[in-house]
Protein backbone atom coordinates (compact mmCIF):
# COMPACT_ATOMS: atom_id res chain seq x y z
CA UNK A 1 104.51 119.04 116.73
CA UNK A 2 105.18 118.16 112.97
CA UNK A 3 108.12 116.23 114.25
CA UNK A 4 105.12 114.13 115.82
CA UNK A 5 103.36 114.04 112.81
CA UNK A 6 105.79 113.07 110.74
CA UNK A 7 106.80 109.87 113.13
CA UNK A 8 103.11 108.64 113.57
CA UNK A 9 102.78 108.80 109.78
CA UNK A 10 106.07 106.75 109.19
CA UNK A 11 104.81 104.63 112.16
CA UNK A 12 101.60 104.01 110.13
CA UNK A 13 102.95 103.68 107.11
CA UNK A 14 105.78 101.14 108.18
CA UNK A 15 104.98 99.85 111.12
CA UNK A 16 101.56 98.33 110.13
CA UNK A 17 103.44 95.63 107.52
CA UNK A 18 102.62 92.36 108.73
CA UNK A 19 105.03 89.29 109.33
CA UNK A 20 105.58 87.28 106.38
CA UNK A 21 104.49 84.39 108.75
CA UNK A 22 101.09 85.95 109.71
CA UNK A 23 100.59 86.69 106.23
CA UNK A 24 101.17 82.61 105.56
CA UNK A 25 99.46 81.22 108.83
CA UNK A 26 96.45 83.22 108.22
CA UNK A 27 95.97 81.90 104.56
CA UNK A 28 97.24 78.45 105.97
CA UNK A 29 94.25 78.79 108.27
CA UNK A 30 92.07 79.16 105.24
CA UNK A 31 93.22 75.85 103.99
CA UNK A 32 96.02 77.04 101.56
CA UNK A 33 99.33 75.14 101.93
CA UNK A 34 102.81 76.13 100.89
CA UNK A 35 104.62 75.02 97.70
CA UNK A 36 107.15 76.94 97.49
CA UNK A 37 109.24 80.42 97.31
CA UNK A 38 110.93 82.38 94.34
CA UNK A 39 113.92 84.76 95.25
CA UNK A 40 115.59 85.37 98.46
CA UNK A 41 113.38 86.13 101.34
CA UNK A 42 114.56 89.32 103.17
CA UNK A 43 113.01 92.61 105.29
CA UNK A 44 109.85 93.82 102.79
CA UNK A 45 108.28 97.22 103.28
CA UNK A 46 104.73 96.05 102.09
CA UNK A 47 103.14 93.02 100.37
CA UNK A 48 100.31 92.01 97.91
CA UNK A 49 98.32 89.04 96.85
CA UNK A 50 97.86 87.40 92.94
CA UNK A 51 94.34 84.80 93.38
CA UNK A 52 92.05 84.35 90.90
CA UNK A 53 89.54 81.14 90.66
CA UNK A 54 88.69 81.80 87.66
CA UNK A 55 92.35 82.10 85.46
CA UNK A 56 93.53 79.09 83.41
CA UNK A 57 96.80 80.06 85.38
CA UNK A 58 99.01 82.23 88.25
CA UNK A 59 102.10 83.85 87.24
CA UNK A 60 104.30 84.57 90.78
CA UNK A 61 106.74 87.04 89.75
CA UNK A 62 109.77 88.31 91.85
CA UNK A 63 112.13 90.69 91.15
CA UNK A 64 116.20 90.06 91.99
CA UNK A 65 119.24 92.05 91.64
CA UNK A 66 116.69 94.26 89.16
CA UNK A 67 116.08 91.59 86.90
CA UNK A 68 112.56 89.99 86.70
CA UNK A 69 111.45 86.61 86.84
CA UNK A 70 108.24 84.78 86.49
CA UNK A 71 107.31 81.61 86.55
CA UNK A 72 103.53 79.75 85.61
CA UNK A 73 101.42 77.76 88.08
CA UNK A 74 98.48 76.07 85.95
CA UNK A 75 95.42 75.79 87.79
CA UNK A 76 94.54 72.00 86.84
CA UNK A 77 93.52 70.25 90.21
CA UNK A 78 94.63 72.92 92.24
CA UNK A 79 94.23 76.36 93.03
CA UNK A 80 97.18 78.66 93.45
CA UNK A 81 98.16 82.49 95.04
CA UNK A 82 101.02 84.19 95.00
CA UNK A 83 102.22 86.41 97.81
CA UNK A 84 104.64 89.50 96.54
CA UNK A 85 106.58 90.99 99.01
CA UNK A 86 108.13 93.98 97.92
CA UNK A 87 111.56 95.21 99.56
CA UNK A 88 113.29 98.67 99.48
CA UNK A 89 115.63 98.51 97.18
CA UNK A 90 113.10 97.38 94.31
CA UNK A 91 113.84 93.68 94.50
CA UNK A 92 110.40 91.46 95.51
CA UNK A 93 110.47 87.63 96.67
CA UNK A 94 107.28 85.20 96.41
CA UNK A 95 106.18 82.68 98.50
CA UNK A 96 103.22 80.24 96.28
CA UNK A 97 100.21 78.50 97.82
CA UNK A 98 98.19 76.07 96.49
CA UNK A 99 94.52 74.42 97.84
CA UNK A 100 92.86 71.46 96.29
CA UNK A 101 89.89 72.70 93.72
């Protein structure tokens, strides 16, 4: 019995990550396009999202070989998200979007 529990709470845990390209067609779908991605895209154990309409700016920040990076996205004409996905071993990648203000 805890055996069980202990599989259906790992299942839960990982097993409810979605696919990096769900995670992009569904915000494509919301009329966000790519622009680009920071660090090397790999096998992520969860994910988050940077968006704000209201910030001068969107830092997308990855994380490779331990070392962090960042860089700026000014929000001029265009609005811009940044989509962390965070691996195992520490290291993150990001993948930026951008829609037309």
């Amino acid at each position: 019995m805890r055996n069980i529990v202990l599989f259906l709470g790992l299942f839960i845990i990982f097993g409810c990550t979605p696919e990096k390209e769900d995670v992009i067609r569904e915000w494509n779908e919301k009329g966000w396009k790519k622009v680009g991605t920071h660090g090397v895209e790999r096998e992520f154990i969860r994910q988050g999202t940077l968006i704000s309409e209201q910030a001068q700016a969107i830092e997308a920040s990855w994380i490779e070989k331990g070392e962090r990076k960042t860089k700026l996205y000014k929000q001029d004409s265009h609005y811009y998200l940044a989509l962390r996905f965070f691996c195992s071993d520490g290291d993150e990648f990001a993948i930026v979007m951008k829609k037309r203000k």
